[in-house]
N, C-alpha and C. Protein backbone atom coordinates (compact mmCIF):
# COMPACT_ATOMS: atom_id res chain seq x y z
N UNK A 1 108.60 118.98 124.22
CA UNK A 1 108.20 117.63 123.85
C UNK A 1 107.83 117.56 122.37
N UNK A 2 106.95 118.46 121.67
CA UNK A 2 106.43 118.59 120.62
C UNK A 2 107.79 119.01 119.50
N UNK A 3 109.03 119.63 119.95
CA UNK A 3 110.22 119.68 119.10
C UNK A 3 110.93 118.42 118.92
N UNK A 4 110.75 117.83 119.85
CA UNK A 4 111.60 116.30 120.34
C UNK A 4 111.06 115.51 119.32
N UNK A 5 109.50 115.47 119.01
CA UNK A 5 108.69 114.48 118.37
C UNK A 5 109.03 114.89 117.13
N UNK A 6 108.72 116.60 116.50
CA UNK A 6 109.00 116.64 115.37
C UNK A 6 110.22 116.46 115.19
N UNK A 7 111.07 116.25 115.55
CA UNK A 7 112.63 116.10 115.06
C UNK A 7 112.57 114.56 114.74
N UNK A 8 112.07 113.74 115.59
CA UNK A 8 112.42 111.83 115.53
C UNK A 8 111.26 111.58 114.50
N UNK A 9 110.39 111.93 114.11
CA UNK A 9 109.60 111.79 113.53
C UNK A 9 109.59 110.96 112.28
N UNK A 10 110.51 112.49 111.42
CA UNK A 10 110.92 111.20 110.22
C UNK A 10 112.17 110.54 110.33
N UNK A 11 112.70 110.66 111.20
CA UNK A 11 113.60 109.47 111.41
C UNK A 11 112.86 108.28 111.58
N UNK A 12 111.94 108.34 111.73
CA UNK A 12 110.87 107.13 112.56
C UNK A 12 109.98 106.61 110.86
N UNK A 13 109.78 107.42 110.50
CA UNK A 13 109.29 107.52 109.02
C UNK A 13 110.14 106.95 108.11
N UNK A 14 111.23 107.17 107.83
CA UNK A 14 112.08 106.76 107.18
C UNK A 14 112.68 105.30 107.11
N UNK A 15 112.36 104.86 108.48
CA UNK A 15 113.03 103.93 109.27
C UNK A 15 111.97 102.84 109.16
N UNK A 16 110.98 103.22 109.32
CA UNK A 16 109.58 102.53 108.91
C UNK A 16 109.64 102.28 107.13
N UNK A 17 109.64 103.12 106.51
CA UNK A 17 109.67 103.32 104.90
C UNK A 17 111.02 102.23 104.41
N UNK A 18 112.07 102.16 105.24
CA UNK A 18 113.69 101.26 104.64
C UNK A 18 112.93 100.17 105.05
N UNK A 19 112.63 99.42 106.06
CA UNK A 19 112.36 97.99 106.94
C UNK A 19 111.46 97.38 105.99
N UNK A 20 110.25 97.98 105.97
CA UNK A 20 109.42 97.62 105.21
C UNK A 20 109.38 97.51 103.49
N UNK A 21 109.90 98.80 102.88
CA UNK A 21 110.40 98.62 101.42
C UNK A 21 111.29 97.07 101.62
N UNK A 22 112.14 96.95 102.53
CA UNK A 22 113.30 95.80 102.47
C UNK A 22 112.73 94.13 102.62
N UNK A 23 111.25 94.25 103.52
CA UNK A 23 110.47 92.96 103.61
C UNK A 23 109.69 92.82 102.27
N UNK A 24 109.06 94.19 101.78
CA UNK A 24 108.31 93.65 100.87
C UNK A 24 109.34 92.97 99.56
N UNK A 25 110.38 94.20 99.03
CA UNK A 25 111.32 93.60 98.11
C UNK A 25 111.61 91.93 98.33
N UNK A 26 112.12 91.58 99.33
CA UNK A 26 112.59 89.94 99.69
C UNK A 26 110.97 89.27 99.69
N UNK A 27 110.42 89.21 100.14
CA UNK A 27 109.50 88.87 99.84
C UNK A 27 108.42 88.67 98.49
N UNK A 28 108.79 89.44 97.55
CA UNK A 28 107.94 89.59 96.58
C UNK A 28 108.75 88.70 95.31
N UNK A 29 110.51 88.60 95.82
CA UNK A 29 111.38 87.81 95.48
C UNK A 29 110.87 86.64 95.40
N UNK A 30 110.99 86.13 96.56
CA UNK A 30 110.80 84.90 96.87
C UNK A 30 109.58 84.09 96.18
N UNK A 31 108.20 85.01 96.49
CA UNK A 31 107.41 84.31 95.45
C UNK A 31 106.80 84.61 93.97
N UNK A 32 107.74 85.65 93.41
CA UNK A 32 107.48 85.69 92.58
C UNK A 32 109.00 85.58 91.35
N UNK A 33 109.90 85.71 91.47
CA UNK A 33 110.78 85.09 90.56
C UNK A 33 110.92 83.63 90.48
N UNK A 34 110.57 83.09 89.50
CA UNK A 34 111.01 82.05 89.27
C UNK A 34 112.49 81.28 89.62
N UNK A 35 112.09 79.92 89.83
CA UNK A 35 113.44 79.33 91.10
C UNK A 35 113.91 80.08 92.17
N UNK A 36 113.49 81.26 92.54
CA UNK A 36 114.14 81.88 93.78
C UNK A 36 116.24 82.27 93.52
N UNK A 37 116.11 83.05 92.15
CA UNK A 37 117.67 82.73 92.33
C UNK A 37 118.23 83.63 93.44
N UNK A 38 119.33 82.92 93.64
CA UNK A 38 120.61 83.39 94.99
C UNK A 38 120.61 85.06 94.74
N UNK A 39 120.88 86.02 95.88
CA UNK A 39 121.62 87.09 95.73
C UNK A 39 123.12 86.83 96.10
N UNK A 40 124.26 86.81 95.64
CA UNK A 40 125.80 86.75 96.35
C UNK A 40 125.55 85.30 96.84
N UNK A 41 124.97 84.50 96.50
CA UNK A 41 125.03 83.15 97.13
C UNK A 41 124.02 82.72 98.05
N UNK A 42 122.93 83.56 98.35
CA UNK A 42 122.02 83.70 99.72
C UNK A 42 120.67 83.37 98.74
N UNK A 43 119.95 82.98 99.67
CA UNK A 43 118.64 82.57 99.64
C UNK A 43 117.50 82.57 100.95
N UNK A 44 116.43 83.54 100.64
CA UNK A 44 115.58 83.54 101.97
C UNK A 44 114.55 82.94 101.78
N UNK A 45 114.00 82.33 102.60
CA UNK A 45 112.55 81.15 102.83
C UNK A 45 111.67 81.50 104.07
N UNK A 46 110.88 81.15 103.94
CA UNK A 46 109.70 81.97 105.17
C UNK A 46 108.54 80.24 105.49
N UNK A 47 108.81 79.99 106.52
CA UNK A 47 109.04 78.32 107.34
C UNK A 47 107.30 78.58 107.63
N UNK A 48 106.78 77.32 106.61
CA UNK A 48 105.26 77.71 106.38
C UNK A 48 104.54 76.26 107.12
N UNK A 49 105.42 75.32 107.82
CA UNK A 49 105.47 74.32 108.41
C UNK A 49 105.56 74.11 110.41
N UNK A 50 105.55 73.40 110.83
CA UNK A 50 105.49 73.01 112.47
C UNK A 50 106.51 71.96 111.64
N UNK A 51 107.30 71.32 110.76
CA UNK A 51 108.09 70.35 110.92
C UNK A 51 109.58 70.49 111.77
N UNK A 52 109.79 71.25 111.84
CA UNK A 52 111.48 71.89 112.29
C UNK A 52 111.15 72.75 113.62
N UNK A 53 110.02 72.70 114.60
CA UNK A 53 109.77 73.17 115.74
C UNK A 53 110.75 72.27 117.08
N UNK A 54 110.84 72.47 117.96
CA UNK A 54 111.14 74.07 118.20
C UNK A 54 111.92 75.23 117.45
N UNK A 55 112.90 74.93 116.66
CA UNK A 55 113.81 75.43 116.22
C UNK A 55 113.66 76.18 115.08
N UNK A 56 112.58 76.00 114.51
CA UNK A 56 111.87 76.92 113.12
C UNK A 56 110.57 76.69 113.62
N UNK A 57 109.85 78.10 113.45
CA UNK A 57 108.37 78.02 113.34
C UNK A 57 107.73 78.73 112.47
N UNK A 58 106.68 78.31 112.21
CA UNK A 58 106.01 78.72 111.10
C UNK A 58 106.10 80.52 111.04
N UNK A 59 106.30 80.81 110.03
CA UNK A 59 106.33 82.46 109.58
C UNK A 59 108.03 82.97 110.14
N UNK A 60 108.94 82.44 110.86
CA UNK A 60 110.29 82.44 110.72
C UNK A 60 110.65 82.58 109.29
N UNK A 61 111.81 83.59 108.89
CA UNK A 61 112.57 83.81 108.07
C UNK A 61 113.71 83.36 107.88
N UNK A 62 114.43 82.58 107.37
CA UNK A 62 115.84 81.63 107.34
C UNK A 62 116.15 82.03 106.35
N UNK A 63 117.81 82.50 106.31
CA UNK A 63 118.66 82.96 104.98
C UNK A 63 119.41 81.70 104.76
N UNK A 64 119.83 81.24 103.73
CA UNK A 64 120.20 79.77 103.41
C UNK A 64 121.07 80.51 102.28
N UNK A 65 122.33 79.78 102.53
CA UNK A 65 123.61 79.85 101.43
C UNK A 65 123.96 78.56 100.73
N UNK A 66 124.28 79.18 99.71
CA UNK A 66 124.76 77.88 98.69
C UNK A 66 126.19 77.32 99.34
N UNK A 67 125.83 76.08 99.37
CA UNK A 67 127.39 75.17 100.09
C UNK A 67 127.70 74.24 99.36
N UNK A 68 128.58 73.98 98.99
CA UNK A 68 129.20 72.99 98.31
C UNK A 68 128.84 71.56 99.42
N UNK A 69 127.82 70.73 98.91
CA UNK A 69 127.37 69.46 98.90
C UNK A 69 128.13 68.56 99.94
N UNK A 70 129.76 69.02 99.88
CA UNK A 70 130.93 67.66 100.43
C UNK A 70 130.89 68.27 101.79
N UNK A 71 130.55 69.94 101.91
CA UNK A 71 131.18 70.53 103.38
C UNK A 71 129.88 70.38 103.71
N UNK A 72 128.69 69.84 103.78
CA UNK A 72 127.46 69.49 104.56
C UNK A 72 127.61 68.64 106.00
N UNK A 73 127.29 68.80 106.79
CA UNK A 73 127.62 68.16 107.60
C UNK A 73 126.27 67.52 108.16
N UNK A 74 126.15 66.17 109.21
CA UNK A 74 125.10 65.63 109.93
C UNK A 74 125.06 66.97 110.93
N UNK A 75 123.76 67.01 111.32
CA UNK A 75 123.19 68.17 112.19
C UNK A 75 122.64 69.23 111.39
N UNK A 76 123.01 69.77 110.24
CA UNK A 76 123.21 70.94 109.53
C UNK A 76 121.80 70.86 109.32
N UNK A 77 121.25 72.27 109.14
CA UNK A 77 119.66 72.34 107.91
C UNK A 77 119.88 72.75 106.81
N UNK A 78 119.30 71.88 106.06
CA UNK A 78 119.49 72.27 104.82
C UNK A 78 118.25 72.75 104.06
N UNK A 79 117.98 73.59 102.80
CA UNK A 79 117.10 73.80 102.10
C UNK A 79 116.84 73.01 101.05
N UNK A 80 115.72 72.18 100.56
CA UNK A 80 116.38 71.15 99.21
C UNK A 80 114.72 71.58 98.27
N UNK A 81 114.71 70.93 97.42
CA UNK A 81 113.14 70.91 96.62
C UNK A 81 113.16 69.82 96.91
N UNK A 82 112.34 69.47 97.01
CA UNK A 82 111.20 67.81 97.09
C UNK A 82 111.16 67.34 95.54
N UNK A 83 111.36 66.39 95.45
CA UNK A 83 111.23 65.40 94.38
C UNK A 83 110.29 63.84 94.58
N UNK A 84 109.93 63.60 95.35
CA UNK A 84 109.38 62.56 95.63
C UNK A 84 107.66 63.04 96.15
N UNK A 85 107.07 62.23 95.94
CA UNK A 85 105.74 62.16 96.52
C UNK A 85 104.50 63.78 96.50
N UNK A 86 104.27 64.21 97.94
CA UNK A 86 103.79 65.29 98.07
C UNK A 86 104.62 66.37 97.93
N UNK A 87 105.95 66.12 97.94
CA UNK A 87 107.22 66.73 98.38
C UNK A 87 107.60 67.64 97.22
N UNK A 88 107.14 67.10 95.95
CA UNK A 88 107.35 67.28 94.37
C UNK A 88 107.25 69.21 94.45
N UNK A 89 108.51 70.11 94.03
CA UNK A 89 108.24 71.04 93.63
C UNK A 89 108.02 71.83 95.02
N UNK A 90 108.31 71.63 96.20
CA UNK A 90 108.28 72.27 97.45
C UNK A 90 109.39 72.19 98.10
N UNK A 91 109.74 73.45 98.15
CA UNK A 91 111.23 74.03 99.41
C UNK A 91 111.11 73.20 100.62
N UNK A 92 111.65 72.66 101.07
CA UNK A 92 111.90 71.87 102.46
C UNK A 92 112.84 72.29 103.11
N UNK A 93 113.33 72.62 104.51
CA UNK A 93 114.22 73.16 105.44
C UNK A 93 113.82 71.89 106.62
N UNK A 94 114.97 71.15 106.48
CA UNK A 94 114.96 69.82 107.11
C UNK A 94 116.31 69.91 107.69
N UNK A 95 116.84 68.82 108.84
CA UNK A 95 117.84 68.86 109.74
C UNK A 95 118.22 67.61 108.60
N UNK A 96 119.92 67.37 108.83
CA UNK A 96 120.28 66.56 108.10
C UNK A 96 120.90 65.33 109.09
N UNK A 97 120.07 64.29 108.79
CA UNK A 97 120.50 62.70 109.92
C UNK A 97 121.63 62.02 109.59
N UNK A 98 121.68 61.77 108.12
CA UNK A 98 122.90 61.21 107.70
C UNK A 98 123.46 61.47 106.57
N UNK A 99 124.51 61.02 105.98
CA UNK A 99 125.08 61.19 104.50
C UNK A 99 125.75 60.06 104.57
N UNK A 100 125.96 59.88 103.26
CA UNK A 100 126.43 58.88 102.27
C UNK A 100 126.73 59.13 101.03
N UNK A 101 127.02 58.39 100.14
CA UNK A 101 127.56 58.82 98.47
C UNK A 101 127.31 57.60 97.43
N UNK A 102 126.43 58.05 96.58
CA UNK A 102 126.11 57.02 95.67
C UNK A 102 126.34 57.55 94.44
N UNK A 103 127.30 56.20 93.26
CA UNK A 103 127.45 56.70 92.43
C UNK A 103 128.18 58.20 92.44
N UNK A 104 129.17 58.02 93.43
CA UNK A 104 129.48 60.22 93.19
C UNK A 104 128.68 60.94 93.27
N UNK A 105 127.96 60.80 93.95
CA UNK A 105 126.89 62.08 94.79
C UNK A 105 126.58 61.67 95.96
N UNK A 106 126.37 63.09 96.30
CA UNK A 106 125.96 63.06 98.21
C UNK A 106 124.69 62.90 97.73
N UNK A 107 124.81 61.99 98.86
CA UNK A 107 123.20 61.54 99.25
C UNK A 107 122.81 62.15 101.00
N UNK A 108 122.00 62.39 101.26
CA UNK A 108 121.59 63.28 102.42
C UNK A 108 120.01 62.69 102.85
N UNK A 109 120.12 62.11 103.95
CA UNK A 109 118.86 61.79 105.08
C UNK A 109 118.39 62.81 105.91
N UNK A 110 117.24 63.38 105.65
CA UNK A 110 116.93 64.54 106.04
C UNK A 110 115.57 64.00 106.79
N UNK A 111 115.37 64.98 108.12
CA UNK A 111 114.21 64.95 108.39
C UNK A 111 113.78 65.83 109.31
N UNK A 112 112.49 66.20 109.30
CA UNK A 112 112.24 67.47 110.29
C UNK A 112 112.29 67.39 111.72
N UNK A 113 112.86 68.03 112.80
CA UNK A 113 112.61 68.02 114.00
C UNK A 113 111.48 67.46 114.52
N UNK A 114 110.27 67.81 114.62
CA UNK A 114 109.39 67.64 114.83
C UNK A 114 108.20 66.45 113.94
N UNK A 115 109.21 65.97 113.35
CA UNK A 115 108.70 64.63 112.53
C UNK A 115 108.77 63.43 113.15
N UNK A 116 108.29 62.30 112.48
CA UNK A 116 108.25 60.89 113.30
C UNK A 116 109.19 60.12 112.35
N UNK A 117 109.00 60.72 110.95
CA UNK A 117 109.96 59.41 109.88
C UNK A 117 110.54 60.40 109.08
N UNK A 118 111.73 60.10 108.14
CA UNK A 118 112.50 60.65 107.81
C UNK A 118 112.01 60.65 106.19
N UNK A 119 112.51 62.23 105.47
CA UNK A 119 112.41 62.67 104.56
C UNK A 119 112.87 61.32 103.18
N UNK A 120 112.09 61.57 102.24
CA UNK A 120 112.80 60.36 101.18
C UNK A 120 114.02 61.09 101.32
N UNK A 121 115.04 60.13 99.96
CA UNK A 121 116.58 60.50 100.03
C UNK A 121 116.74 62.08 99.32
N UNK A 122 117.59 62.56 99.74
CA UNK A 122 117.77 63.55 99.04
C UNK A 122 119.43 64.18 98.19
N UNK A 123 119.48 64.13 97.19
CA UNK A 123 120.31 64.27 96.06
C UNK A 123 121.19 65.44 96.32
N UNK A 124 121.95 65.54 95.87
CA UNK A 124 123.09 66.61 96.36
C UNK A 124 122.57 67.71 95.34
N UNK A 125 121.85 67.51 93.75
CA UNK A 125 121.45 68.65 92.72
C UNK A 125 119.61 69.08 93.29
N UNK A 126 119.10 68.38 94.76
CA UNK A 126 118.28 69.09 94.88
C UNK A 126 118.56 70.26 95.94
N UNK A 127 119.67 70.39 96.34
CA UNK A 127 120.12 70.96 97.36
C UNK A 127 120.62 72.43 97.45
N UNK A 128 119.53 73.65 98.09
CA UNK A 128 119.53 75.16 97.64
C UNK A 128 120.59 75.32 98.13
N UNK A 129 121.22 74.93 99.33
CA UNK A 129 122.11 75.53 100.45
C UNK A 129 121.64 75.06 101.76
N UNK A 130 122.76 76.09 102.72
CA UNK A 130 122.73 75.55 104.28
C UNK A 130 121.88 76.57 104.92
N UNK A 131 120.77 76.51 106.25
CA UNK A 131 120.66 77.48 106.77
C UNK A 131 122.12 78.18 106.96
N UNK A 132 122.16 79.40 107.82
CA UNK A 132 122.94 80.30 107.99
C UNK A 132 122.73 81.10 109.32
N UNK A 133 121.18 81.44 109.27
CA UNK A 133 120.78 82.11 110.51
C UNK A 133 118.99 82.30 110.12
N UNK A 134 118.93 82.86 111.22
CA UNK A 134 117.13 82.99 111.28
C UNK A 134 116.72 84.79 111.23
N UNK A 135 116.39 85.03 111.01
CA UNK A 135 115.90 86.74 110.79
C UNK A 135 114.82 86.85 112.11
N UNK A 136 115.58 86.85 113.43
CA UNK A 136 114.53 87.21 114.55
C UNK A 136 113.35 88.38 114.18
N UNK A 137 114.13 89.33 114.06
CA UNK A 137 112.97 90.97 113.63
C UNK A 137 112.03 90.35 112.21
N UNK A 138 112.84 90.31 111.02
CA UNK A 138 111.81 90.08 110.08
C UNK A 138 110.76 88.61 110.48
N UNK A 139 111.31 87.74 111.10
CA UNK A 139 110.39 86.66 111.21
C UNK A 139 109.62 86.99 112.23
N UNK A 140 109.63 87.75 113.58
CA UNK A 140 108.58 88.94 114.14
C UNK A 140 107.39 89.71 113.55
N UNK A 141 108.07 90.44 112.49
CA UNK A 141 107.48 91.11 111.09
C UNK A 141 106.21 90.28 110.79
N UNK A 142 106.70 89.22 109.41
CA UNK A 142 106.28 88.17 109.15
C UNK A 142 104.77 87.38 109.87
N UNK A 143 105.22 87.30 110.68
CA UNK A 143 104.14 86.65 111.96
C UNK A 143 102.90 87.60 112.38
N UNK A 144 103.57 88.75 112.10
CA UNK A 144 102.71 89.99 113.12
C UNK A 144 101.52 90.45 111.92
N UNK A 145 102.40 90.28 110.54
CA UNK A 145 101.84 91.15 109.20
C UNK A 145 100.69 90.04 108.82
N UNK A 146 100.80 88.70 109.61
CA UNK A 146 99.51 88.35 109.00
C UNK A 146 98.05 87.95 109.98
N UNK A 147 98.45 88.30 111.31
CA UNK A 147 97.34 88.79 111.88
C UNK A 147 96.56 90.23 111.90
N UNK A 148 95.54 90.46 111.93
CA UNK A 148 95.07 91.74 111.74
C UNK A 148 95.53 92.94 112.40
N UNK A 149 95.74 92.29 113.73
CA UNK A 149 95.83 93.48 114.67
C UNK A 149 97.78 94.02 114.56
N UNK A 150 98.67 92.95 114.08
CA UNK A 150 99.92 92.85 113.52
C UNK A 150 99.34 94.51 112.07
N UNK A 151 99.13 94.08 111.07
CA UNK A 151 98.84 94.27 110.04
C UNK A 151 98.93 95.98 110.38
N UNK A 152 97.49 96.35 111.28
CA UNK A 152 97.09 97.78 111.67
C UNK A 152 98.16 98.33 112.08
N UNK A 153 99.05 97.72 113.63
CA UNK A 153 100.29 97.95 113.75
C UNK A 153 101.47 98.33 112.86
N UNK A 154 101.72 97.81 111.97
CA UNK A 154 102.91 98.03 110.89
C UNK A 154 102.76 98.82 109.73
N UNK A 155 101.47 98.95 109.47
CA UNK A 155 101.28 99.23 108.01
C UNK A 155 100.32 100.23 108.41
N UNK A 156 98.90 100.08 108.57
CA UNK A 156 97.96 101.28 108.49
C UNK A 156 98.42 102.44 109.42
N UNK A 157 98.61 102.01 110.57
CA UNK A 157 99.39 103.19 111.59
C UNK A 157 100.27 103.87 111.08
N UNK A 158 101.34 103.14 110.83
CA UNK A 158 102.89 103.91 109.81
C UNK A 158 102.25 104.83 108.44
N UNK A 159 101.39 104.03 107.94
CA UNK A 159 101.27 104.95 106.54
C UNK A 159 100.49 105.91 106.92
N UNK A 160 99.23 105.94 108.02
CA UNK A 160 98.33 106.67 108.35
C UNK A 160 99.41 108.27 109.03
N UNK A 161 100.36 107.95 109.77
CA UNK A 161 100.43 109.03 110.37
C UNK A 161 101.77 109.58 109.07
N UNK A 162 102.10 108.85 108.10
CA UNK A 162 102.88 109.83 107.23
C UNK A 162 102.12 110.70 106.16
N UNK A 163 101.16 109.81 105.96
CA UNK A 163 99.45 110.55 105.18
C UNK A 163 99.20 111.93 106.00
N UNK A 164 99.40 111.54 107.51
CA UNK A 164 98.99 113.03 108.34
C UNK A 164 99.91 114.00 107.97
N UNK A 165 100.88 113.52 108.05
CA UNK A 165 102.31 114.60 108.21
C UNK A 165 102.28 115.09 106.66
N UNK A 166 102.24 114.21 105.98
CA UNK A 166 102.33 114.96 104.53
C UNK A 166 101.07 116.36 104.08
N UNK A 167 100.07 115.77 104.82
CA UNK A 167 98.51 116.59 104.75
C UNK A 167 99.23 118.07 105.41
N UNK A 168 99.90 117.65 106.71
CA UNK A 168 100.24 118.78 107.23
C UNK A 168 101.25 120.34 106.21
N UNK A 169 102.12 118.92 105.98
CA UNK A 169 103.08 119.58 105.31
C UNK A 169 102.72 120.68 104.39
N UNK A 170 101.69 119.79 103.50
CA UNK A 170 101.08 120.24 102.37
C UNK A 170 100.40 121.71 102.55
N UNK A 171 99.96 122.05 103.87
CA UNK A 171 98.87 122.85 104.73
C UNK A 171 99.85 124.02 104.62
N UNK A 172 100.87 123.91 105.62
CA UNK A 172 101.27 124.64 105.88
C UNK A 172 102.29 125.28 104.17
N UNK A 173 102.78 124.60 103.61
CA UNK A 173 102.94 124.86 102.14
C UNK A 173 102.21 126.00 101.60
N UNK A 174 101.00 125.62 101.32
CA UNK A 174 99.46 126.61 101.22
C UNK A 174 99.05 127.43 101.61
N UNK A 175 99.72 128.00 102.67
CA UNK A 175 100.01 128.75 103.87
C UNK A 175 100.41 130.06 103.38
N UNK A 176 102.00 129.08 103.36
CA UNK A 176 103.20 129.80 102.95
C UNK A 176 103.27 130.60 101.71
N UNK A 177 102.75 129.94 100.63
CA UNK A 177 102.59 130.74 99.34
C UNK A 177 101.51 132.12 99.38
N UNK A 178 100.15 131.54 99.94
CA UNK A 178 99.59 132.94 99.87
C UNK A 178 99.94 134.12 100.42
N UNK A 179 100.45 133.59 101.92
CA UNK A 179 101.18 134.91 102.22
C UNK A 179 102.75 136.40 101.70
N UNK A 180 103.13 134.91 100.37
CA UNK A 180 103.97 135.81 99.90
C UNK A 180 103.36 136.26 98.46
């Protein structure tokens, strides 16, 4: 049993060390580069709202691609910035009700699932992209990393027992030299 464990171990370590290096990187993206630019066209957002429930909930992860404005379709979610009101300077991930074209631009009626009235209008140049898909595991992650008992789970446990293993390592290292 004890060969079994040390063998998966740092596979388990490692595996812990990629997931997590990979949330914090996207994450540290997101709020800390300015405008959030695209990787290859992609964009990730972390759904800090009940507006888009059932279907987005708060601490969900959504990857959103840049789409050309004309292939938008009614139904679609889209990512836009807010320009109007409270809205000013905030990512929105809204379902799209209708379109239209003014002046040569899409115009887009957006509004959240779980809303009663619909988003002001929204402009085809405020528009990040389309959802794409939802990040089940990282938006799991996400959710878990900001309750405490989440937190202990992912992070103090994982780092705690590679702190052990390294202590060990180190031991037996110390070991090894004096005896030769």
């Amino acid at each position: 049993m004890k060969t079994k464990f040390r063998k998966i171990l740092p596979i388990l370590q490692a595996l812990v060390v990629i997931v997590l290096t990979i949330f914090v990187i996207s994450t540290l993206i997101q709020k800390l580069v300015p405008n959030n630019p695209s990787v290859f066209g992609f964009r990730t957002y972390s759904i800090i709202s009940s507006s888009m429930e059932p279907i987005l909930s708060i601490g969900d992860i959504i990857l959103v691609k840049e789409t050309n404005p004309h292939k938008i379709k009614v139904g679609d979610v889209i990512t836009y910035e807010g320009m109007n009101g409270d809205l000013i300077g905030k990512k929105i991930t809204h379902r799209v009700e209708g379109i239209t074209t003014e002046n040569d631009r899409v115009v887009f009626y957006t509004k959240g699932s779980n809303n009663t009235t619909n988003d002001p209008i929204v402009y085809e140049n405020q528009v990040y992209g389309k959802m794409v898909y939802k990040f089940k595991f990282f938006s799991l992650i996400n959710v878990l990393m900001k309750s405490t008992y989440g937190f202990i789970l992912l992070v103090i446990i994982p780092l705690g027992l590679i702190y052990i293993n390294e202590v060990k390592e180190l031991i037996k290292e110390i070991k090894r030299r004096k005896k030769t």
